[in-house]
Protein backbone atom coordinates (compact mmCIF):
# COMPACT_ATOMS: atom_id res chain seq x y z
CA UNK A 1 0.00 0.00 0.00
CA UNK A 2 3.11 2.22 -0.26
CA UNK A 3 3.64 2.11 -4.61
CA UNK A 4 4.27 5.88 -5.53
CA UNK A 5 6.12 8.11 -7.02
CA UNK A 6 8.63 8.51 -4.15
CA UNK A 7 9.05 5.09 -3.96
CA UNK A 8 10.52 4.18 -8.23
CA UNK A 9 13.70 3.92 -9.51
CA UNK A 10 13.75 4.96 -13.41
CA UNK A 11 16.53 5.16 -15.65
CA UNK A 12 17.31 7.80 -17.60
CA UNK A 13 14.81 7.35 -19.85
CA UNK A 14 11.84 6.87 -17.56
CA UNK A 15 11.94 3.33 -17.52
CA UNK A 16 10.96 1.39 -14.14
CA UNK A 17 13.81 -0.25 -12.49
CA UNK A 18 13.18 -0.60 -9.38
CA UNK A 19 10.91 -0.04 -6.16
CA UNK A 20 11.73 0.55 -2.57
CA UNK A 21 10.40 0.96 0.69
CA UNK A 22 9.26 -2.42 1.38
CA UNK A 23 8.03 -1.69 5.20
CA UNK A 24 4.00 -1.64 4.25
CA UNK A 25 4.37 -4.78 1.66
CA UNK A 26 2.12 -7.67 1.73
CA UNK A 27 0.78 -10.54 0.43
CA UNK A 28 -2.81 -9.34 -0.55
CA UNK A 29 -5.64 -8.30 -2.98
CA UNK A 30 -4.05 -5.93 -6.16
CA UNK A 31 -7.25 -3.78 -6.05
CA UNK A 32 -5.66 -2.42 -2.21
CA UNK A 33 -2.90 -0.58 -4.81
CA UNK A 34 -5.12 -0.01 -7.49
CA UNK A 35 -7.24 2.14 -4.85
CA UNK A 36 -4.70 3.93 -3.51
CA UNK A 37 -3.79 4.98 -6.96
CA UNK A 38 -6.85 5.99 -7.51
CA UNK A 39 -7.04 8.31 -3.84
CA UNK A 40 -3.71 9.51 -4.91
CA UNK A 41 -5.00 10.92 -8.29
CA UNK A 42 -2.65 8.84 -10.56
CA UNK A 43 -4.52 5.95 -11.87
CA UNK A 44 -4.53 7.53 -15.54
CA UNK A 45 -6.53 5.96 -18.52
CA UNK A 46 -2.73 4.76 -20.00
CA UNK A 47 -2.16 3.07 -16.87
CA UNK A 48 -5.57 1.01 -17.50
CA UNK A 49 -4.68 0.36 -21.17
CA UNK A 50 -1.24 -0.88 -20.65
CA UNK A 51 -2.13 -3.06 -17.24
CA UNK A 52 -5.58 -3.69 -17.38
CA UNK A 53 -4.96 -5.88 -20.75
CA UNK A 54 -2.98 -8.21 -18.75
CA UNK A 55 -4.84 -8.30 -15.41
CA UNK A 56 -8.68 -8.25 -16.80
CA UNK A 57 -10.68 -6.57 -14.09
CA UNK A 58 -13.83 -8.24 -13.18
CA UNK A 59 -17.15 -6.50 -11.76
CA UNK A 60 -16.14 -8.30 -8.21
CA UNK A 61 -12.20 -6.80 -8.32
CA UNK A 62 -14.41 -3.58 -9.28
CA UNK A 63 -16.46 -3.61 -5.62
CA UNK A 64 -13.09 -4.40 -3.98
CA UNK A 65 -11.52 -1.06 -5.22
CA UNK A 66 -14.38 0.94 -4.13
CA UNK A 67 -14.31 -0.90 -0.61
CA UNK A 68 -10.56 -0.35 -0.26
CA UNK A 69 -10.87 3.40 -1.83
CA UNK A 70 -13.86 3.67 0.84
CA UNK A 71 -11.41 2.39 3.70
CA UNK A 72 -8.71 4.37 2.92
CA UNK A 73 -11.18 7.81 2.97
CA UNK A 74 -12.18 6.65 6.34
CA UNK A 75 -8.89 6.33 7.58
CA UNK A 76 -7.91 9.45 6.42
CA UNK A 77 -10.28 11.69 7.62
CA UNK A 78 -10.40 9.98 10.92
CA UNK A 79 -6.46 11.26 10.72
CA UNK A 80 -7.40 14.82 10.04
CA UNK A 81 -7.19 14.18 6.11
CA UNK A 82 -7.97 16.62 3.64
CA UNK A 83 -11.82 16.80 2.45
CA UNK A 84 -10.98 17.85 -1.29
CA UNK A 85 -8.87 14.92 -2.02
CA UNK A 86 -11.44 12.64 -0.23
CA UNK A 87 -14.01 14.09 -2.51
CA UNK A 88 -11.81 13.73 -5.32
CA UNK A 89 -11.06 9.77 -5.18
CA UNK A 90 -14.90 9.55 -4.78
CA UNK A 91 -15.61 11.25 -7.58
CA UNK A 92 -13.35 8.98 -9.73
C-alpha cells in the first residue's frame, strides 16, 4: 500500500527499475494498490490500457476497489485528512 512516485527507480529514460520501501508490503488483494492509486489521483486511462490488458478486471475486483478506496477515505479523515482529495477519489 506504499507504490508511488517517491518510492521508483527509473533510468534515464523513464523506464521502471526498481521499487523501494518495502516496510507496508504484503501478500494481498491488487485492487488495495489499485485504490490507492486511484485516492492519490494517478490511476490515468494509460495506466488502464497498458495493465488492465494483462490483469482483466472483473465487476467483483471492481467492488473491492471501491471498498478499499472507501477504507482508505475513512482512515484518512479519521487522521485529520484533507476533504478535497477525499471528494476527489470519490468522484473517480
Amino acid at each position: 500500500m506504499d507504490v508511488w512516485a517517491e518510492n521508483l527507480l527509473a533510468d534515464g529514460a523513464g523506464r521502471l527499475t526498481g521499487l523501494i520501501d518495502w516496510d507496508r508490503a504484503c501478500w494481498g488483494d491488487p485492487e488495495i494498490e489499485f485504490a490507492v492509486l486511484d485516492y492519490c489521483g494517478i490511476s490515468e486511462p494509460s495506466f488502464w490500457e497498458g495493465y488492465g490488458s494483462v490483469w482483466g478486471r472483473s465487476p467483483e475486483a471492481e467492488i473491492r476497489r471501491v471498498f478499499y478506496l472507501l477504507y482508505r477515505c475513512k482512515s484518512t479523515s479519521s487522521s485529520g485528512g484533507s476533504g478535497g482529495m477525499i471528494r476527489n477519489s470519490l468522484d473517480r
